[in-house]
C-alpha atoms as a PDB file:
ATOM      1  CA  UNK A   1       4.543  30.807   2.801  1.00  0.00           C
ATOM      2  CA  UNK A   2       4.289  32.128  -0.544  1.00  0.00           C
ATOM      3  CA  UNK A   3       3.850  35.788  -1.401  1.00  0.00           C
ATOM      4  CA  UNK A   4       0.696  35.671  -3.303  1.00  0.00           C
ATOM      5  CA  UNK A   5      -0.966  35.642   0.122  1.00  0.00           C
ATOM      6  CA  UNK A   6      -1.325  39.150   1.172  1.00  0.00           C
ATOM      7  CA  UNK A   7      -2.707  40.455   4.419  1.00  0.00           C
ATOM      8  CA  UNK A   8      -6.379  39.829   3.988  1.00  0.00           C
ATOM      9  CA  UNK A   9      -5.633  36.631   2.531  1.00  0.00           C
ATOM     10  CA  UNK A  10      -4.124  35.643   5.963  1.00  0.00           C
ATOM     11  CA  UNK A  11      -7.351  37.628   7.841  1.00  0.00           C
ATOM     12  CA  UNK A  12      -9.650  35.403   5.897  1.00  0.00           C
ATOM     13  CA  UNK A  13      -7.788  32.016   6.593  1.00  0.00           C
ATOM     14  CA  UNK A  14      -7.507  33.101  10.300  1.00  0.00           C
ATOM     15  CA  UNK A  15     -11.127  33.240  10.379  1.00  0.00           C
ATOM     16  CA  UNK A  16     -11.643  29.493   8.564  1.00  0.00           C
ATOM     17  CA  UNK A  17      -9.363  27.926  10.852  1.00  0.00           C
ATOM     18  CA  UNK A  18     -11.491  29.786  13.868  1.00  0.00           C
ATOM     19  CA  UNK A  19     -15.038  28.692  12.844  1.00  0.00           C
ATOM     20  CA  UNK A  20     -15.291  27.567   8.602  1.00  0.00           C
ATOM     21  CA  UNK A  21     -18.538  27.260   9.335  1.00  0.00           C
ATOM     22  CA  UNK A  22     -19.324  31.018   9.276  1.00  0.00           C
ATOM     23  CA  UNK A  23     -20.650  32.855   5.481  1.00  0.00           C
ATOM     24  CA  UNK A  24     -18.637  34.811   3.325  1.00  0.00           C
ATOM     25  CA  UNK A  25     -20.874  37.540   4.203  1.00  0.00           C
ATOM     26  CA  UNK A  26     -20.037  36.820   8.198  1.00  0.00           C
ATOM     27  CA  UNK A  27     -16.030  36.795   7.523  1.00  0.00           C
ATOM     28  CA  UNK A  28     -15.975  39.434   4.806  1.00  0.00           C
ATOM     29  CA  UNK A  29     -17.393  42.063   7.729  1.00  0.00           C
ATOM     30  CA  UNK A  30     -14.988  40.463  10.239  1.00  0.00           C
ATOM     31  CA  UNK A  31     -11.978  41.167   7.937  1.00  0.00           C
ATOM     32  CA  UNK A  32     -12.809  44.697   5.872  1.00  0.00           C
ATOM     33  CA  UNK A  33     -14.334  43.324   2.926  1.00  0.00           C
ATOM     34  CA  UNK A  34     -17.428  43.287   0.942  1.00  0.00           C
ATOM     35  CA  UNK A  35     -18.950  40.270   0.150  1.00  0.00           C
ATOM     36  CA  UNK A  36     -18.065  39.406  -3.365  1.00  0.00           C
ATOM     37  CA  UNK A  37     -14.341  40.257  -3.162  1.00  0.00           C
ATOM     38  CA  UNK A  38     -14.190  38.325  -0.089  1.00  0.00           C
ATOM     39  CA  UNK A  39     -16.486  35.211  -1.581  1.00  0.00           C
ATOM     40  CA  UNK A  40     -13.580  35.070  -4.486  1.00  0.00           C
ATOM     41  CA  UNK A  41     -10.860  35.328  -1.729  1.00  0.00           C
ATOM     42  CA  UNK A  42     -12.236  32.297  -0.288  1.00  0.00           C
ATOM     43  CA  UNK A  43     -12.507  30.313  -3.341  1.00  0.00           C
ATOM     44  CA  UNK A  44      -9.260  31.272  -4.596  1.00  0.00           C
ATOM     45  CA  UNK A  45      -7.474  30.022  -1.508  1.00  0.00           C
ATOM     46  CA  UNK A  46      -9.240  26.849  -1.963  1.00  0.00           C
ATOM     47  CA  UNK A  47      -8.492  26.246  -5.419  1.00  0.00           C
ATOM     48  CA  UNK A  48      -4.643  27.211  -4.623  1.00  0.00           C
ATOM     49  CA  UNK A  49      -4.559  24.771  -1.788  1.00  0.00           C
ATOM     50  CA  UNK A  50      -4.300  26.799   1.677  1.00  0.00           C
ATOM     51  CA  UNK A  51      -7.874  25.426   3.046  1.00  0.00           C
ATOM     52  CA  UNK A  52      -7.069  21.367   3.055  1.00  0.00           C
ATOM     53  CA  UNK A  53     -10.509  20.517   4.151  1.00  0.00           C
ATOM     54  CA  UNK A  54     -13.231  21.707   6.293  1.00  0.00           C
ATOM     55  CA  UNK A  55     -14.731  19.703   9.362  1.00  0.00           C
ATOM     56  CA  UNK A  56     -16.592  19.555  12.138  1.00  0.00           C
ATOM     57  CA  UNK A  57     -14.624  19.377  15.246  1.00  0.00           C
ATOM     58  CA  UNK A  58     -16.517  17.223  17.265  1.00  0.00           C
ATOM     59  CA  UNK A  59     -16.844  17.069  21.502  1.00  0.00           C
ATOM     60  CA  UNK A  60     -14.852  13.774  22.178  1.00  0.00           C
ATOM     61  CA  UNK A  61     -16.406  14.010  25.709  1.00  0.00           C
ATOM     62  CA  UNK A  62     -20.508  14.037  24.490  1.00  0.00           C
ATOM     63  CA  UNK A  63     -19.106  10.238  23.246  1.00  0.00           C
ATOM     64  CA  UNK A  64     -17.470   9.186  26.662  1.00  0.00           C
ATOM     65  CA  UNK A  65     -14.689   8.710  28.576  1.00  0.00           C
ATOM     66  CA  UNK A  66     -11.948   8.392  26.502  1.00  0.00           C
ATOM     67  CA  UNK A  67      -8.259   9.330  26.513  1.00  0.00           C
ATOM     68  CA  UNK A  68      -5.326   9.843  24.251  1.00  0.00           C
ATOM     69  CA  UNK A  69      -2.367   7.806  24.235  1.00  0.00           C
ATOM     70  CA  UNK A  70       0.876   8.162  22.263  1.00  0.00           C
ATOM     71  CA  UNK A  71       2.400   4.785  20.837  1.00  0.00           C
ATOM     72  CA  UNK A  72       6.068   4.737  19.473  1.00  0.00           C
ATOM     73  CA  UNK A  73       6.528   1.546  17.372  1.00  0.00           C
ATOM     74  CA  UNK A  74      10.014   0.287  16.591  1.00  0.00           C
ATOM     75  CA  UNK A  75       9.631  -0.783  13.548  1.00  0.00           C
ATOM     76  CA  UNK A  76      11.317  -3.959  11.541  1.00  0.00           C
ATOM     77  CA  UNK A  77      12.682  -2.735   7.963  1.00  0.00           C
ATOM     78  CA  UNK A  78      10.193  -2.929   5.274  1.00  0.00           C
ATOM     79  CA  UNK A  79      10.856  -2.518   1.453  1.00  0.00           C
ATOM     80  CA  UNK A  80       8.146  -0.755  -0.111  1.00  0.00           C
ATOM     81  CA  UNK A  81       5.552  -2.817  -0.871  1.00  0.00           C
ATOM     82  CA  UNK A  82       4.990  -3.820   2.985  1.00  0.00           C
ATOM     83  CA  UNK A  83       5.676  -0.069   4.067  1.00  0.00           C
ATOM     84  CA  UNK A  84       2.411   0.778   2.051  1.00  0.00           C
ATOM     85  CA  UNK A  85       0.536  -2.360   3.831  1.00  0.00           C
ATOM     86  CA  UNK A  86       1.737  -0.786   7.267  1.00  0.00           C
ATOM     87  CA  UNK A  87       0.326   2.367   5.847  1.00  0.00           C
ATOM     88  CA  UNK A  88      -3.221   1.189   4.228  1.00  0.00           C
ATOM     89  CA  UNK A  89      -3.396  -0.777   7.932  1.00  0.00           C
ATOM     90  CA  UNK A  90      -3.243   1.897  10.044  1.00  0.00           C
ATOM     91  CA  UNK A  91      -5.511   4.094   7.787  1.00  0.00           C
ATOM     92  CA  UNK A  92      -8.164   1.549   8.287  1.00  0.00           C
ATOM     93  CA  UNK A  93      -8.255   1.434  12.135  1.00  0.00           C
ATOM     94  CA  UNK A  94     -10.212   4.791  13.000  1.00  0.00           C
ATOM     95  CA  UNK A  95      -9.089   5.344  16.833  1.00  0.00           C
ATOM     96  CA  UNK A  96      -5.531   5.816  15.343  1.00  0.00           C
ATOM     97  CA  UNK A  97      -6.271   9.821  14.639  1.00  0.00           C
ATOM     98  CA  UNK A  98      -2.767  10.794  13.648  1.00  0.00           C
ATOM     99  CA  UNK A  99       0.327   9.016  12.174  1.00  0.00           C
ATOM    100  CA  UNK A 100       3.853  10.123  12.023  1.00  0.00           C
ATOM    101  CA  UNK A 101       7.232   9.053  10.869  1.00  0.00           C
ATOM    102  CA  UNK A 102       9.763   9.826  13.688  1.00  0.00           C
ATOM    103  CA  UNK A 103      13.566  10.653  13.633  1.00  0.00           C
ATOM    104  CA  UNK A 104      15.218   8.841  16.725  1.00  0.00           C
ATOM    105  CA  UNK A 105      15.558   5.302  18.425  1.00  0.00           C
ATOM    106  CA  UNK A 106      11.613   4.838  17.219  1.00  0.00           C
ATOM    107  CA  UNK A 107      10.084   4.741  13.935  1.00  0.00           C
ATOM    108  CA  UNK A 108       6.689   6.159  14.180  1.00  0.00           C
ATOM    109  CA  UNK A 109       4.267   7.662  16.368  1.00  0.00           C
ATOM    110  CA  UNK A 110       0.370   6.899  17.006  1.00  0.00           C
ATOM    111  CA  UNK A 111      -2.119   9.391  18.698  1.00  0.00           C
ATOM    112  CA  UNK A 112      -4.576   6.696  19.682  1.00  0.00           C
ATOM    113  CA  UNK A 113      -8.313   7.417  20.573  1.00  0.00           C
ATOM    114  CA  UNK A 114      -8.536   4.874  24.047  1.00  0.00           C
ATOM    115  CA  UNK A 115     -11.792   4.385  25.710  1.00  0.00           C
ATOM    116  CA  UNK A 116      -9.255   3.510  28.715  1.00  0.00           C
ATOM    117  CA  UNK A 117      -6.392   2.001  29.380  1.00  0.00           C
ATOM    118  CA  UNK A 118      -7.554  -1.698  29.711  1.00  0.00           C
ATOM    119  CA  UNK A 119      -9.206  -1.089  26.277  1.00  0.00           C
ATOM    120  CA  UNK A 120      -5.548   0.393  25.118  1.00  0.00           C
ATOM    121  CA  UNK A 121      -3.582  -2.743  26.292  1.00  0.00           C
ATOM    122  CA  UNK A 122      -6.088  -5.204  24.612  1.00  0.00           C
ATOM    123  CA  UNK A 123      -6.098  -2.710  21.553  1.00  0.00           C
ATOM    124  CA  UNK A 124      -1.915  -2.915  21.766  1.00  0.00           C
ATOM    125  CA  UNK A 125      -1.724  -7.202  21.383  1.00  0.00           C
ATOM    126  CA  UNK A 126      -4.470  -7.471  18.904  1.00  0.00           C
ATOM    127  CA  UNK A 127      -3.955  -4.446  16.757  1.00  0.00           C
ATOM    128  CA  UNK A 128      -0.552  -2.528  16.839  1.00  0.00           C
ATOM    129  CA  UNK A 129       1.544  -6.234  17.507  1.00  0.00           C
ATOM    130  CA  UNK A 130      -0.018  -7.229  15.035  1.00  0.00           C
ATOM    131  CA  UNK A 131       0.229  -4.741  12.373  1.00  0.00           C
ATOM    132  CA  UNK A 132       3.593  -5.341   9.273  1.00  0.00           C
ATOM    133  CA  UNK A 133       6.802  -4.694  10.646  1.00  0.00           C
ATOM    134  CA  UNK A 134       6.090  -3.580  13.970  1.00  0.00           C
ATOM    135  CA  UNK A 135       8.628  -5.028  16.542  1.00  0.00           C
ATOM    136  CA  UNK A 136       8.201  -3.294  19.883  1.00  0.00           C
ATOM    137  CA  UNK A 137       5.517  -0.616  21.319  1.00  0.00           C
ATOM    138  CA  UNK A 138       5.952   2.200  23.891  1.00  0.00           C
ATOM    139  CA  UNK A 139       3.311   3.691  25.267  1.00  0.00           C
ATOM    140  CA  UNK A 140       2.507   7.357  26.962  1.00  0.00           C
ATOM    141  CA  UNK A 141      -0.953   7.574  28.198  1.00  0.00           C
ATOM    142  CA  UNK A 142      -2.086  11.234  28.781  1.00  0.00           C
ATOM    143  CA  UNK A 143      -3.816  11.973  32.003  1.00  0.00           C
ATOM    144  CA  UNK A 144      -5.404  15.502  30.529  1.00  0.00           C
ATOM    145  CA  UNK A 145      -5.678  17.642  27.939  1.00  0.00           C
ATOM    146  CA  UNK A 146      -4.100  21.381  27.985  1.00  0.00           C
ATOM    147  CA  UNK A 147      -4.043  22.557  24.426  1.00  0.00           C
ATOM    148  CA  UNK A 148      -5.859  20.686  21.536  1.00  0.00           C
ATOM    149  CA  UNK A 149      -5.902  22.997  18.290  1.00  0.00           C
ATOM    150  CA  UNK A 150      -6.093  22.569  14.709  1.00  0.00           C
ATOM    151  CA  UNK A 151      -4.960  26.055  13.543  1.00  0.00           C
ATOM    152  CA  UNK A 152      -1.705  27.065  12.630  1.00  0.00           C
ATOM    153  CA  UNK A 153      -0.077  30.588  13.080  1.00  0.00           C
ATOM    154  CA  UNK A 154      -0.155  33.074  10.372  1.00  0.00           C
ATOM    155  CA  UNK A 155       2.064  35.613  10.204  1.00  0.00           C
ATOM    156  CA  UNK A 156       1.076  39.197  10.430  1.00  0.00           C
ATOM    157  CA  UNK A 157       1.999  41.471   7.541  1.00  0.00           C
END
């Protein structure tokens, strides 16, 4: 964390990762602040980096049944050029949410948005099978959902 962020700083980024939607009016109360300091707060921790984006968190339910499943790919070694086709792939199929490089007997890990799990295996031999490199797939579907969060813990100071 660096130490330009001082306790305020961390107040105000607590309260974007809560609801971004709120004003700088609405958060500068919530923290101590008047408007205008707390306007430039937000701005500044923008500009430097510590707010990524903001979104709307959507209801995955109002869409559906759906359910999340985990797929571990062992992966066949690529040189670079089809490491970054892997990579532009999987950032074009939108019910792969999150992507990560693992450390271990697998290569990477999925989060897959399924509609079910007869959607999943049908998804699995056309799309992840089929995707550069990929040699083998293991699958963990999740039955429910105990702790979904975006927001990461600040210290306090």
């Amino acid at each position: 964390m660096s130490a330009d962020l001082d306790r305020l700083d961390l107040k105000i980024l607590g309260r974007l990762q809560i609801d971004a939607s709120e004003s700088s009016s609405e958060i500068a109360e919530r923290v101590g602040l008047s408007q205008s300091p707390c306007w430039r707060r937000i701005q500044r921790l923008r500009d430097e980096g510590y707010v990524k984006s903001q979104v709307a968190v959507l209801n995955r339910e109002k869409f559906g049944e759906s359910m999340y499943i985990f797929a571990q790919l062992k992966m066949a070694r690529l040189n670079d050029e089809e490491r970054e086709k892997f990579i532009r792939a999987i950032e074009d199929i939108p019910e792969i949410t999150e992507a990560y490089t693992l450390f271990g007997e697998m290569d990477v890990m999925l989060k897959v948005l399924a509609a079910n799990i007869v959607w999943y295996q049908n998804f699995t031999f056309r799309t992840l099978l089929r995707l550069p490199g990929v040699e083998d797939v293991r699958s963990t579907a999740t039955l429910s959902e105990m702790k979904n969060t975006h927001q990461i813990p600040l210290p306090d100071l």
